[in-house]
N, C-alpha and C. Protein backbone atom coordinates (compact mmCIF):
# COMPACT_ATOMS: atom_id res chain seq x y z
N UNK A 1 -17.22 -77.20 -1.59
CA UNK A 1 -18.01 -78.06 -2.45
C UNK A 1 -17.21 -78.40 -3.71
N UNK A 2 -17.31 -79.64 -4.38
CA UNK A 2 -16.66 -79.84 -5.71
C UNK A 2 -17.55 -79.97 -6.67
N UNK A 3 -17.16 -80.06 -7.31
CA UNK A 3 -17.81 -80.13 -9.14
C UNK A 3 -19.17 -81.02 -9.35
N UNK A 4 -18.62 -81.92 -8.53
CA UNK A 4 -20.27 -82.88 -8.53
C UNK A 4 -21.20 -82.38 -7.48
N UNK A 5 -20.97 -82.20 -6.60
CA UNK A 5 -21.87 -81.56 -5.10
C UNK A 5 -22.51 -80.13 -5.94
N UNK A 6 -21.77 -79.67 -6.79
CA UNK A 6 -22.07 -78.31 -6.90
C UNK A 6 -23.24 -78.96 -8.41
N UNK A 7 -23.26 -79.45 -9.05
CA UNK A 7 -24.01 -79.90 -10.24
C UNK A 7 -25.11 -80.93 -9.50
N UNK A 8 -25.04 -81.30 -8.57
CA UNK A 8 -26.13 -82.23 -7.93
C UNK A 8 -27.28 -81.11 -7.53
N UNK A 9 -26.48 -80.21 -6.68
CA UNK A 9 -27.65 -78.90 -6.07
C UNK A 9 -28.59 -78.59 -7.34
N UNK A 10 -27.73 -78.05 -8.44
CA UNK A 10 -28.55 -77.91 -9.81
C UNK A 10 -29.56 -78.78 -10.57
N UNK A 11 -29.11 -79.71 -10.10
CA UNK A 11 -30.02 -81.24 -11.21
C UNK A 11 -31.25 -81.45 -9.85
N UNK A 12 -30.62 -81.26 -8.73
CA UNK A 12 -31.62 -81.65 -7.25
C UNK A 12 -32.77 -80.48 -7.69
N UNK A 13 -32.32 -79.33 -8.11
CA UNK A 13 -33.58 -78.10 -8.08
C UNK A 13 -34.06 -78.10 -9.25
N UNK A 14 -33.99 -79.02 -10.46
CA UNK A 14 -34.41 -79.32 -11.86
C UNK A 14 -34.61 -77.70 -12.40
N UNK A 15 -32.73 -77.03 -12.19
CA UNK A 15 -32.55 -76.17 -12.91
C UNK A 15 -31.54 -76.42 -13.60
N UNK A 16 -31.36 -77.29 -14.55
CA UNK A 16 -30.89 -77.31 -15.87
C UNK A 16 -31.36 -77.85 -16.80
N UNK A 17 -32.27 -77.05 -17.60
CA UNK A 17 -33.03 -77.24 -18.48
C UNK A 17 -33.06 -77.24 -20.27
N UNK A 18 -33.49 -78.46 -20.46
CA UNK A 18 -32.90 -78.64 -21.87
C UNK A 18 -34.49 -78.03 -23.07
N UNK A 19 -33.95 -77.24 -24.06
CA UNK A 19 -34.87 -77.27 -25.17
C UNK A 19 -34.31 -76.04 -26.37
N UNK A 20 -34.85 -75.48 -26.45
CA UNK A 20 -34.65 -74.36 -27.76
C UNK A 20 -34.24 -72.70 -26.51
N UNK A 21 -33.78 -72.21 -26.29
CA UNK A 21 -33.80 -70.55 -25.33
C UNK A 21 -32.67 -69.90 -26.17
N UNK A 22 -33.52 -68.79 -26.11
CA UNK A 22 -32.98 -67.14 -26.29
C UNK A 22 -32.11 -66.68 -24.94
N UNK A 23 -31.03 -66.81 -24.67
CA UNK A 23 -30.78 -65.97 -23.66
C UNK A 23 -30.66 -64.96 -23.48
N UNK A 24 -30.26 -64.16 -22.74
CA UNK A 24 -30.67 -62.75 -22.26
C UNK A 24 -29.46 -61.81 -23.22
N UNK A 25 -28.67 -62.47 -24.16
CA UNK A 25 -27.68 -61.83 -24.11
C UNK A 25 -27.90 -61.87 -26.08
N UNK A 26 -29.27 -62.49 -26.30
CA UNK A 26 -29.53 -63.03 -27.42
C UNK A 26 -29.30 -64.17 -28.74
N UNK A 27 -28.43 -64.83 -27.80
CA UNK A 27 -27.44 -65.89 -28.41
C UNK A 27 -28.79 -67.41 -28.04
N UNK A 28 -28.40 -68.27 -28.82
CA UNK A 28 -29.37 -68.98 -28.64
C UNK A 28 -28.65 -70.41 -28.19
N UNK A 29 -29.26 -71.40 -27.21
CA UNK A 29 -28.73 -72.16 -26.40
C UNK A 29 -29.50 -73.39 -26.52
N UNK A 30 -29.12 -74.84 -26.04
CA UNK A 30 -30.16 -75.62 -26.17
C UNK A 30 -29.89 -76.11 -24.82
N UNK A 31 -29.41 -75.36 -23.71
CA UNK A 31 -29.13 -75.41 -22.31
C UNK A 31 -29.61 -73.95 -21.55
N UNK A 32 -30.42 -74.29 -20.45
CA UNK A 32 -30.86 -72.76 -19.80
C UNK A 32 -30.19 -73.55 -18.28
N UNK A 33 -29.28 -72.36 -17.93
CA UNK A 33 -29.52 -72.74 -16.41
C UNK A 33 -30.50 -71.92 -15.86
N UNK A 34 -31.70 -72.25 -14.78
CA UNK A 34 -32.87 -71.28 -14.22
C UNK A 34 -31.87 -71.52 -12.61
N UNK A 35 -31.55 -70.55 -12.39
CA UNK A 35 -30.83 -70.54 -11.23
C UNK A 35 -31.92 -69.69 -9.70
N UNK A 36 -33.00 -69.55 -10.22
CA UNK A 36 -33.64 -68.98 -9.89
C UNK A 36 -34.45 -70.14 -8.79
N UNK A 37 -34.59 -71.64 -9.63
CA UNK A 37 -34.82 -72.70 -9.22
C UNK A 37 -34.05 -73.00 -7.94
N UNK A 38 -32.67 -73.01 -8.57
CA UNK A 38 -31.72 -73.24 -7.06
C UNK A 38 -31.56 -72.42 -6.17
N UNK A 39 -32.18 -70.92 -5.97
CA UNK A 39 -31.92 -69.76 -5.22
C UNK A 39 -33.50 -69.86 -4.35
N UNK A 40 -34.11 -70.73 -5.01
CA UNK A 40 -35.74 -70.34 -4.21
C UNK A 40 -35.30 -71.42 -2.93
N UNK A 41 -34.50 -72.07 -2.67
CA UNK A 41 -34.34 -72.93 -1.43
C UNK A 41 -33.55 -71.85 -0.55
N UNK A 42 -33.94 -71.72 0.42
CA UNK A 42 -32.71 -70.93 1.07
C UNK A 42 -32.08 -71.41 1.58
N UNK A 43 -31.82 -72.85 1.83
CA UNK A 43 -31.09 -73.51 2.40
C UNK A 43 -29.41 -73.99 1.44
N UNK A 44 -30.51 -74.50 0.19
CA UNK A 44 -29.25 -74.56 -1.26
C UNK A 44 -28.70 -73.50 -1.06
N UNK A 45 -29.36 -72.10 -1.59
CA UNK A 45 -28.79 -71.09 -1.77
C UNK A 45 -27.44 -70.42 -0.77
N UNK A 46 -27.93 -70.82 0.35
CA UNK A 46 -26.50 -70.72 1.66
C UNK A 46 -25.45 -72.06 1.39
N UNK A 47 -25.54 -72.59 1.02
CA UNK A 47 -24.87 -74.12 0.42
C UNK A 47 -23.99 -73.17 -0.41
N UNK A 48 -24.19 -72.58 -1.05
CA UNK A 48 -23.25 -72.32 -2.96
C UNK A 48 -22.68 -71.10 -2.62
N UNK A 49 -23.47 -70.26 -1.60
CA UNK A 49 -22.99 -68.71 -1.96
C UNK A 49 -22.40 -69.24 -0.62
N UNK A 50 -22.13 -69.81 0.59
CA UNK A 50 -21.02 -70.05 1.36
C UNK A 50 -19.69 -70.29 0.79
N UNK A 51 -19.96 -71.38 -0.69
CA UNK A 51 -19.09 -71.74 -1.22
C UNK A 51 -18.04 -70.64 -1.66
N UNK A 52 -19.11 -70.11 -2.68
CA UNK A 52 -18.58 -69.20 -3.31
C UNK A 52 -17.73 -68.01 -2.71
N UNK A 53 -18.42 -67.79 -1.70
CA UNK A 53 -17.61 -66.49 -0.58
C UNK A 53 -16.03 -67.02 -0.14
N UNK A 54 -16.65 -68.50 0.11
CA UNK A 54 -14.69 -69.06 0.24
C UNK A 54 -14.07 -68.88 -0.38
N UNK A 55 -14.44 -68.87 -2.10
CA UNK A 55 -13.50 -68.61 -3.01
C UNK A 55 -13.09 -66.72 -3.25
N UNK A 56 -13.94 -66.57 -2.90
CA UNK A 56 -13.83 -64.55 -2.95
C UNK A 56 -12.69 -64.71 -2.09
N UNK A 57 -12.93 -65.34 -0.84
CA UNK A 57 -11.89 -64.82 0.24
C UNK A 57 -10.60 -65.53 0.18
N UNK A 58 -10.47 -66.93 -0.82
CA UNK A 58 -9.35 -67.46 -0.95
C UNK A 58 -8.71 -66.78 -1.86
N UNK A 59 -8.98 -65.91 -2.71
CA UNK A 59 -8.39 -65.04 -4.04
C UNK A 59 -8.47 -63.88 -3.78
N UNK A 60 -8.93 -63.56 -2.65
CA UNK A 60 -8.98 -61.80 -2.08
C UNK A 60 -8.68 -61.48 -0.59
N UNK A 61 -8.10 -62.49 -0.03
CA UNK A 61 -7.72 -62.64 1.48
C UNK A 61 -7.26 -60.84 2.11
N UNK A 62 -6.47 -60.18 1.41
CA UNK A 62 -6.38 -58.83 2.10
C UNK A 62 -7.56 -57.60 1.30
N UNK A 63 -8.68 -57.84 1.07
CA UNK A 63 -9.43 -57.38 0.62
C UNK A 63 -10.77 -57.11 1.75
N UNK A 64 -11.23 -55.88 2.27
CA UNK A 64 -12.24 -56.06 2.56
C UNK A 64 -13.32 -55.52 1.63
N UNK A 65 -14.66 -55.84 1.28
CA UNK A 65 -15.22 -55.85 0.56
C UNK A 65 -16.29 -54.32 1.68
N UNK A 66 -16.55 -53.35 0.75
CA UNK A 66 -17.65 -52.66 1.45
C UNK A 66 -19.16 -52.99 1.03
N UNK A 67 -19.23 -53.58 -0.30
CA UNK A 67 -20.47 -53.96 -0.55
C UNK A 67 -20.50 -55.04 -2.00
N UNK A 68 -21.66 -55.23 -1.84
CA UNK A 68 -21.98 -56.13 -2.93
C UNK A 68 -22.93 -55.79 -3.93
N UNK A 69 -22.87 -55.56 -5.34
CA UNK A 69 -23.81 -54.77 -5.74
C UNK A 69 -24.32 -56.10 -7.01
N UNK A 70 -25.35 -56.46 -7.33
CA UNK A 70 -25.64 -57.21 -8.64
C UNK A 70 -27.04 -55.99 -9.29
N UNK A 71 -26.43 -57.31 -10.81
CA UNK A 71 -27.68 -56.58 -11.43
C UNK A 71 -29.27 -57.35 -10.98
N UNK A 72 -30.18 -56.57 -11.18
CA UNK A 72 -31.47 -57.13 -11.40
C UNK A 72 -31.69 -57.84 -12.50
N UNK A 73 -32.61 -58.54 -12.64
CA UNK A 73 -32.93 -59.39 -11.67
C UNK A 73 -32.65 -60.72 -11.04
N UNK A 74 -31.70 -61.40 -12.13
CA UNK A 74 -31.11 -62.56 -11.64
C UNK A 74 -29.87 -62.68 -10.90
N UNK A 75 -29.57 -61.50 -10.68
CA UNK A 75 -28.22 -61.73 -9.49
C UNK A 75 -28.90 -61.11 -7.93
N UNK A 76 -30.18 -60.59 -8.11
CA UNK A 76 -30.92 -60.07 -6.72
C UNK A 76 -30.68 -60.48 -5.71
N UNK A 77 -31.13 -61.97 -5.79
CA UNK A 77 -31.43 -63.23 -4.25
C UNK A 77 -29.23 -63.46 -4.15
N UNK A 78 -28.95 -64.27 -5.21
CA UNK A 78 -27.56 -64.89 -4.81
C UNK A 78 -26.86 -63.13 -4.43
N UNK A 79 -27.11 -61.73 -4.89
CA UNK A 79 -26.07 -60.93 -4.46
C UNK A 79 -26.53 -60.83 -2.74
N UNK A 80 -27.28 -60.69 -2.62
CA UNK A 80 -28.16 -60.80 -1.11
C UNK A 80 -27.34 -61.48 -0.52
N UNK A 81 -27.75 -63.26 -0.48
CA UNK A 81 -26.99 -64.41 0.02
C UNK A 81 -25.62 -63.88 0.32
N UNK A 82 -24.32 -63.42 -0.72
CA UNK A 82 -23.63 -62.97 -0.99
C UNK A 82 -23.00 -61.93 0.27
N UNK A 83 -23.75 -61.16 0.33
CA UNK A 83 -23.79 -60.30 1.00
C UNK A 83 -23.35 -60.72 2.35
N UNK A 84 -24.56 -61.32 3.01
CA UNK A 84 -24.52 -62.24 4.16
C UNK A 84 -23.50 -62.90 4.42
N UNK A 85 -23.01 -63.55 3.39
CA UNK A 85 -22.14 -64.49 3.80
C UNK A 85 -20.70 -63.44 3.93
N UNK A 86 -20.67 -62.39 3.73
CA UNK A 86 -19.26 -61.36 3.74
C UNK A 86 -19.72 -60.50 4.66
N UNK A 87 -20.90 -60.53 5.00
CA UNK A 87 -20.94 -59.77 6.05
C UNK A 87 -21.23 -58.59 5.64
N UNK A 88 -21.37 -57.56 4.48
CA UNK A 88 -21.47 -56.78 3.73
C UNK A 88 -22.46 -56.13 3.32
N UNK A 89 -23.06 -55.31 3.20
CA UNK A 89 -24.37 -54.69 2.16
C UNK A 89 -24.72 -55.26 1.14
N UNK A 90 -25.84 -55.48 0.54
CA UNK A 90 -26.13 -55.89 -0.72
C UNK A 90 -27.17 -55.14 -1.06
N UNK A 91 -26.42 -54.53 -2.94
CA UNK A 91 -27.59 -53.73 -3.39
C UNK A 91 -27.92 -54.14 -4.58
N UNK A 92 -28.84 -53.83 -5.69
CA UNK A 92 -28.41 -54.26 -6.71
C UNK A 92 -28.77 -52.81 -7.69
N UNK A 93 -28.38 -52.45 -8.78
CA UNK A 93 -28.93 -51.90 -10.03
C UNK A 93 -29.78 -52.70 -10.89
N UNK A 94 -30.60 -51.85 -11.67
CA UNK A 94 -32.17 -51.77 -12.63
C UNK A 94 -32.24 -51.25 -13.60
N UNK A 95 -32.61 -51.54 -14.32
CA UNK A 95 -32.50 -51.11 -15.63
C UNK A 95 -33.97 -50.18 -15.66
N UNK A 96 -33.75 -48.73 -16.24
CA UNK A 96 -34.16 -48.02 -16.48
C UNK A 96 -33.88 -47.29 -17.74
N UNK A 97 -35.13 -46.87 -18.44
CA UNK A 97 -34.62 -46.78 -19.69
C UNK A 97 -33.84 -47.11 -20.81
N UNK A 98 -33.70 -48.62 -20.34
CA UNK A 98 -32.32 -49.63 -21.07
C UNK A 98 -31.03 -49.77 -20.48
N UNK A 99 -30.73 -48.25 -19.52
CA UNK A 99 -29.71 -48.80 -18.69
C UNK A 99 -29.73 -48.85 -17.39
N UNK A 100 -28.82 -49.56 -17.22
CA UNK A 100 -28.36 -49.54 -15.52
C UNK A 100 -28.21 -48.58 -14.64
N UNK A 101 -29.10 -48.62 -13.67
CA UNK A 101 -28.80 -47.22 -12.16
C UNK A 101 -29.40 -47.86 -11.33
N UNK A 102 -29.05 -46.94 -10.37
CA UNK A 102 -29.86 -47.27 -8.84
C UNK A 102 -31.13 -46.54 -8.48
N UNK A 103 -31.84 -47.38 -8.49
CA UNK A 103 -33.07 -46.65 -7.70
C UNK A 103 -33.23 -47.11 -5.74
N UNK A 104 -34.73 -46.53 -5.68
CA UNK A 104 -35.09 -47.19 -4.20
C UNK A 104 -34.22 -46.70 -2.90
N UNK A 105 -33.45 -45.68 -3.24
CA UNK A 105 -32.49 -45.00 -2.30
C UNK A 105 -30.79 -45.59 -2.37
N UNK A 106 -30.90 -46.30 -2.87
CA UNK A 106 -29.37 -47.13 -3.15
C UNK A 106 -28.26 -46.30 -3.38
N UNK A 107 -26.93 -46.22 -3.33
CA UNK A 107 -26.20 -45.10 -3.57
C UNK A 107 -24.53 -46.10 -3.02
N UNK A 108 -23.68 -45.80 -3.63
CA UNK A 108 -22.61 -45.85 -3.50
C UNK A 108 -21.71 -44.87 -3.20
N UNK A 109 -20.97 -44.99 -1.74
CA UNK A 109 -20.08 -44.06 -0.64
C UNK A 109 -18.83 -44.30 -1.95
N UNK A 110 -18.14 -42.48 -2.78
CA UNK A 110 -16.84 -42.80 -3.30
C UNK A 110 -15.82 -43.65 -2.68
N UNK A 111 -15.32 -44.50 -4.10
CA UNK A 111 -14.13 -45.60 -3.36
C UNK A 111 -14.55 -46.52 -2.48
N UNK A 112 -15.47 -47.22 -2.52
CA UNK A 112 -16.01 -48.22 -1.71
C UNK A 112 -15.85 -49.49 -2.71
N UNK A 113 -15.26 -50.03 -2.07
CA UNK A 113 -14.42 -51.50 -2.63
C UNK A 113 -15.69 -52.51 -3.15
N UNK A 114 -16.08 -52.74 -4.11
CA UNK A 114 -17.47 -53.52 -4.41
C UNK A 114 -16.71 -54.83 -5.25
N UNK A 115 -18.09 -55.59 -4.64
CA UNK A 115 -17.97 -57.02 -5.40
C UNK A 115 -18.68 -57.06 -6.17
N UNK A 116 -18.91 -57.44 -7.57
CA UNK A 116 -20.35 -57.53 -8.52
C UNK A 116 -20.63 -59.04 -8.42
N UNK A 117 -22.06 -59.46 -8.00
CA UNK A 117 -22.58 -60.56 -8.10
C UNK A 117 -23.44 -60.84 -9.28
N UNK A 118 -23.26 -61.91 -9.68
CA UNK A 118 -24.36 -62.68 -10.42
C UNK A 118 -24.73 -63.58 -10.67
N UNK A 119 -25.90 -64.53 -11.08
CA UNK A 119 -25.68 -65.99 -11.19
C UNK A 119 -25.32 -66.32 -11.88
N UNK A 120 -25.17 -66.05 -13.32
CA UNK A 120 -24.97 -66.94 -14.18
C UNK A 120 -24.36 -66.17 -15.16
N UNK A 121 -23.03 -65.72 -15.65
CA UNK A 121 -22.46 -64.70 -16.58
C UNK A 121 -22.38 -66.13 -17.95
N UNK A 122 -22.53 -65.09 -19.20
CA UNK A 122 -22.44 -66.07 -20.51
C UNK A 122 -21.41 -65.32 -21.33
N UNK A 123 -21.93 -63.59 -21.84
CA UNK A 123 -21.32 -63.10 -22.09
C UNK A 123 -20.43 -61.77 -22.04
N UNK A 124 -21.14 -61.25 -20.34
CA UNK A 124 -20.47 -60.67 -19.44
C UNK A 124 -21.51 -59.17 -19.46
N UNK A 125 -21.96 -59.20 -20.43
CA UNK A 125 -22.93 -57.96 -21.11
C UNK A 125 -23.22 -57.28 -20.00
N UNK A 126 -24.15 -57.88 -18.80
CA UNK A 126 -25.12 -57.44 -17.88
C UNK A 126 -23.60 -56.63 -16.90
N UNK A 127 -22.99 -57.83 -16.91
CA UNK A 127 -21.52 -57.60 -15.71
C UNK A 127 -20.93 -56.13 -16.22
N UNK A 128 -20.77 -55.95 -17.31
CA UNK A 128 -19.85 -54.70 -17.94
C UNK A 128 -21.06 -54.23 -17.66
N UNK A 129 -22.02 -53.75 -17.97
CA UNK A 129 -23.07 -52.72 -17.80
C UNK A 129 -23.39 -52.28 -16.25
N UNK A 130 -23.04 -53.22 -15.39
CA UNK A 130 -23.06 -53.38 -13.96
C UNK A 130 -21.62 -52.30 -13.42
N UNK A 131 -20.99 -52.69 -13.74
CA UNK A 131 -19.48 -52.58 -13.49
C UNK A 131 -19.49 -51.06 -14.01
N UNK A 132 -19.74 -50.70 -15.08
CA UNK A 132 -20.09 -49.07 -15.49
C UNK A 132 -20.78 -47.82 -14.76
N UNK A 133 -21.86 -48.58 -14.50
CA UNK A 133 -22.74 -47.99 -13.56
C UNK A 133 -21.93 -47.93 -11.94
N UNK A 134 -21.16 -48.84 -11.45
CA UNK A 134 -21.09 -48.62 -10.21
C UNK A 134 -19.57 -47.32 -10.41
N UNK A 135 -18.88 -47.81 -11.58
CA UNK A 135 -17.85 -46.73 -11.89
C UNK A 135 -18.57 -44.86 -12.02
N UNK A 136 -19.43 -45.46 -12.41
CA UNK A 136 -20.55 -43.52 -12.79
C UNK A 136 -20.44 -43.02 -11.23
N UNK A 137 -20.99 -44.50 -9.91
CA UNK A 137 -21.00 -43.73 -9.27
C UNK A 137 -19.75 -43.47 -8.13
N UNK A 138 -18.94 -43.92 -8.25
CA UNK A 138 -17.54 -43.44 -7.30
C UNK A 138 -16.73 -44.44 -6.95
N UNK A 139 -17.49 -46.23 -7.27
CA UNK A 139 -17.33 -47.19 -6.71
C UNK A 139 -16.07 -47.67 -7.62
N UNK A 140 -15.51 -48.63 -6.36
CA UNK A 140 -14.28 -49.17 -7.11
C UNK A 140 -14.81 -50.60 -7.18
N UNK A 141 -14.38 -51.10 -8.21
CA UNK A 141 -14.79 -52.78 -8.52
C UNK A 141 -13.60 -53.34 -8.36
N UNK A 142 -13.48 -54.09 -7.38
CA UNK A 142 -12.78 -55.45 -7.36
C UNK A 142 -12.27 -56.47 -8.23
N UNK A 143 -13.84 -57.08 -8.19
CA UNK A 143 -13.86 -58.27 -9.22
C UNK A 143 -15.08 -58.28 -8.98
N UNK A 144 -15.67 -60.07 -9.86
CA UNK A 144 -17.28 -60.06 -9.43
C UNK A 144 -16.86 -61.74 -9.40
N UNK A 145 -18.19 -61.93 -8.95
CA UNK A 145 -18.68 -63.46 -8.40
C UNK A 145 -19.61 -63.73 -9.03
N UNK A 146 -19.83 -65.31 -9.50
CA UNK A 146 -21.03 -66.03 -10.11
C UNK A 146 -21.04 -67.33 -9.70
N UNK A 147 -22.50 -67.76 -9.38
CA UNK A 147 -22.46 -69.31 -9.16
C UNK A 147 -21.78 -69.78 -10.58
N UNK A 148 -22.14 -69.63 -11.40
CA UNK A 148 -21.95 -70.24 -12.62
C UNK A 148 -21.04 -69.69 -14.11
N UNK A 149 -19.71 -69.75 -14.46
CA UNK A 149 -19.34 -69.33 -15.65
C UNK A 149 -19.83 -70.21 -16.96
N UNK A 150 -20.96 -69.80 -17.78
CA UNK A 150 -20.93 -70.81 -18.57
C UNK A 150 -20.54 -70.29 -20.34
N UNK A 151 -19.83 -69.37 -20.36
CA UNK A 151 -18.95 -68.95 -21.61
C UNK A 151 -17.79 -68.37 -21.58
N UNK A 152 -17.25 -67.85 -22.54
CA UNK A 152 -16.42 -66.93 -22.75
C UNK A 152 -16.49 -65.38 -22.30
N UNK A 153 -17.51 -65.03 -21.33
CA UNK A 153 -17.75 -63.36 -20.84
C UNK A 153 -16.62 -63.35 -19.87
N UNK A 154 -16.06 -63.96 -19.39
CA UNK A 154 -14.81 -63.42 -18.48
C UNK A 154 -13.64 -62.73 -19.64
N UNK A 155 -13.57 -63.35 -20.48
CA UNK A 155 -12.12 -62.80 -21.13
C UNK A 155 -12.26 -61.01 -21.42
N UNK A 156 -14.05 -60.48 -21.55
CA UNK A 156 -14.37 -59.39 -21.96
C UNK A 156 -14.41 -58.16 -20.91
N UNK A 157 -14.27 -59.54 -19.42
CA UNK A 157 -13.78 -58.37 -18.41
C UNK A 157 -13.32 -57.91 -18.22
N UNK A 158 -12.59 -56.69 -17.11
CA UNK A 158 -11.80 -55.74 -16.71
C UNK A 158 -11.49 -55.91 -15.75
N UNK A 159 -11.75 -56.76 -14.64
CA UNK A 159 -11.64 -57.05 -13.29
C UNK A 159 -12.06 -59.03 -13.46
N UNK A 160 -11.29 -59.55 -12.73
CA UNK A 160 -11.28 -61.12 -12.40
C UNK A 160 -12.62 -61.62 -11.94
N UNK A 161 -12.90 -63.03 -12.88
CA UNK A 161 -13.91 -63.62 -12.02
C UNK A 161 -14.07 -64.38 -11.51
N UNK A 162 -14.88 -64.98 -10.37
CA UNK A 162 -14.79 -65.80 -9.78
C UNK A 162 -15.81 -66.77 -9.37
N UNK A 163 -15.95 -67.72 -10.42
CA UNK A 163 -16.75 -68.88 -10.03
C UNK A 163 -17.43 -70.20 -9.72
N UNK A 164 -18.26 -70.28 -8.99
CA UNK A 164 -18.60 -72.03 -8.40
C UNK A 164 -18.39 -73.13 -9.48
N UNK A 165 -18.50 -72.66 -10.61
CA UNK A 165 -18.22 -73.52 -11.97
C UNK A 165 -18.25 -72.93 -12.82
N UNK A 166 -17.61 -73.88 -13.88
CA UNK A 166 -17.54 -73.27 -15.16
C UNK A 166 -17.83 -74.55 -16.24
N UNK A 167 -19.19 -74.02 -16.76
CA UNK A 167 -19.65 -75.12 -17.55
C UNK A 167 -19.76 -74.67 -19.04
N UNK A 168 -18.88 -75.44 -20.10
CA UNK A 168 -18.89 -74.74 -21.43
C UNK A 168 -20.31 -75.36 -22.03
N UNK A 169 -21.12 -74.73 -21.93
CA UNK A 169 -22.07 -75.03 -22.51
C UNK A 169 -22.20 -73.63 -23.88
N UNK A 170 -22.71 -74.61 -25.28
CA UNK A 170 -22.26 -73.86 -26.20
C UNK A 170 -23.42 -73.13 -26.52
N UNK A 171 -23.64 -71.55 -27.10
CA UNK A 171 -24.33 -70.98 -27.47
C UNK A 171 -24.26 -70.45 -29.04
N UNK A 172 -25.25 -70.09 -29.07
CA UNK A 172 -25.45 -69.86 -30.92
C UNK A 172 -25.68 -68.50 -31.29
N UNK A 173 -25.47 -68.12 -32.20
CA UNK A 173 -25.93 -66.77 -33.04
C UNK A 173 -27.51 -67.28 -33.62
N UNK A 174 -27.97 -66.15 -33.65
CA UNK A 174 -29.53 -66.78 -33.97
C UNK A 174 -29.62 -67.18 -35.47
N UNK A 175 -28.68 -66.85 -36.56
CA UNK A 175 -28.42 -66.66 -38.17
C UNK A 175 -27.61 -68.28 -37.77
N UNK A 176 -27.27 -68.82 -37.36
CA UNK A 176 -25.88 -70.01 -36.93
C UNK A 176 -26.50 -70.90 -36.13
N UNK A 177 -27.68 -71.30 -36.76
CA UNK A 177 -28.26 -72.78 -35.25
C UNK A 177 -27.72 -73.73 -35.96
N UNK A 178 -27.55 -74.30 -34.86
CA UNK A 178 -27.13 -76.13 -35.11
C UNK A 178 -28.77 -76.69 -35.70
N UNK A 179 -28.82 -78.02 -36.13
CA UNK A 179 -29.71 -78.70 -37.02
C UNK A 179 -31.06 -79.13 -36.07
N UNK A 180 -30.17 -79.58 -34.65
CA UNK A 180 -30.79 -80.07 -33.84
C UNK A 180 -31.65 -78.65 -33.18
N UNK A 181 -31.62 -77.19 -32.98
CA UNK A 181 -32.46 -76.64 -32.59
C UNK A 181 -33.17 -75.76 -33.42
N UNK A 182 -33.12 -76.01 -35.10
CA UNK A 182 -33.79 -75.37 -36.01
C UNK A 182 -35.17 -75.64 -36.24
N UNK A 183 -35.71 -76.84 -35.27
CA UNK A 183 -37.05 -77.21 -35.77
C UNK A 183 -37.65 -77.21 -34.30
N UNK A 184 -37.31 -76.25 -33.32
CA UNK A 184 -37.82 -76.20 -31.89
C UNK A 184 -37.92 -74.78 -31.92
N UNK A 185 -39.22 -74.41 -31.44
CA UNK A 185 -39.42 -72.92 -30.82
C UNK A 185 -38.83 -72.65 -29.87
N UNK A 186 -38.10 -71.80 -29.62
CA UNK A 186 -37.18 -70.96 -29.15
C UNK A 186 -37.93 -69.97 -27.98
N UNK A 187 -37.65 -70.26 -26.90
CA UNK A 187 -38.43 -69.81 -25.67
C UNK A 187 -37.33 -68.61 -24.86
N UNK A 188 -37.66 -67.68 -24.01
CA UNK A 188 -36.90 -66.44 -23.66
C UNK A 188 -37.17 -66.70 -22.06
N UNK A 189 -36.21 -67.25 -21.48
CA UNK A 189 -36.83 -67.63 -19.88
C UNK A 189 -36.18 -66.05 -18.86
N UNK A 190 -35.20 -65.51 -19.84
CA UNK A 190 -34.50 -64.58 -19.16
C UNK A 190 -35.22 -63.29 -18.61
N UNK A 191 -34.88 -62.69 -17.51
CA UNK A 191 -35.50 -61.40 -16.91
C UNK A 191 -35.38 -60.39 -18.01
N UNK A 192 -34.22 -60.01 -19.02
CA UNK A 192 -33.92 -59.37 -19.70
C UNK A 192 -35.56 -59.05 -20.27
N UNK A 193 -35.79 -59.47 -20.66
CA UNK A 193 -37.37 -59.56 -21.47
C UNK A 193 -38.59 -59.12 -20.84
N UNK A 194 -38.85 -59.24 -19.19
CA UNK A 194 -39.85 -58.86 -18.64
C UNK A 194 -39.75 -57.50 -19.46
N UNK A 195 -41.23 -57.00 -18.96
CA UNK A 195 -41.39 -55.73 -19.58
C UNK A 195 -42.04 -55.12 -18.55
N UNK A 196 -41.30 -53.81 -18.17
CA UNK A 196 -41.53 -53.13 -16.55
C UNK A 196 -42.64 -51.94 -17.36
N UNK A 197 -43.78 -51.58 -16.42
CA UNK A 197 -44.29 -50.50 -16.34
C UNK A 197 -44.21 -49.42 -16.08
């Protein structure tokens, strides 16, 4: 897929959404991608994460992958997809008590070659917290995969990333808004925020 095929799927699932958002990482945006939109098709969703697996395997050709691990909750469905398309396990980590582990029986075999999935990295936060957790438990990280790079969180990685695009869309400090989103309420579309029981 190229650059436009891959931004059509997005605009086709009216997940790129313009207004005032908090993202998950607390930086403030006047762009949300809801990728969640483009993952509820399962048809799209095999469209991008086919894509994307080409590119895992064009940049990792002597690599076999033993599993695929994302965080909850927005890398869930695409690490799944993911999965499938490598042929691979897919698990993800949960945040418990603020951090990252596995529940639900999940477990990582020492030295098992993992891919970290996600949809949408900004400033890598969730990815390093991901990437920690699978290190706690024996796992070796690769690299990780995202439909979407849309900041500077790759440079903060430790392992290469790899993804369907990379859209600089600019984000804010919440003390540092631009003019244009100082007089719009500021909405939190991110999972980060649910509040688990």
């Amino acid at each position: 897929m190229n650059e436009a095929e891959i931004l059509k799927e997005f605009t086709d699932a009216e997940a790129i959404l313009k207004g005032h958002f908090i993202l998950s990482s607390g930086l403030h945006s006047d762009t949300y991608l809801q990728c969640a939109r483009v993952l509820m098709d399962a048809k799209r969703a095999e469209r991008l994460c086919a894509a994307l697996a080409a590119k895992v395997k064009q940049q990792f050709p002597n690599v076999k992958f033993d599993l695929v691990v994302a965080p909850a909750m927005g890398g869930v469905v695409v690490g799944y997809e993911m999965g499938r398309q490598l042929g691979v396990p897919s698990i993800f980590c949960e945040r418990e008590n603020g951090a990252f582990t596995f529940r639900r029986g999940f477990g990582i075999e020492k030295g098992s070659k993992i891919l970290v999935v996600e949809d949408v990295v900004t400033t890598a936060k969730s990815s390093i917290e991901t990437i920690d957790c699978i290190k706690a438990h024996g796992g070796e990280v690769i690299a990780e995969a995202s439909l979407i790079d849309r900041g500077e969180g790759a440079r903060g990685l430790p392992i290469p990333l790899i993804s369907l695009l990379k859209l600089n869309v600019p984000a804010f400090q919440p003390d540092a808004l631009p003019e244009h989103l100082k007089n719009i309420p500021a909405v939190k579309p991110g999972s980060r925020w649910l509040k688990t029981a």
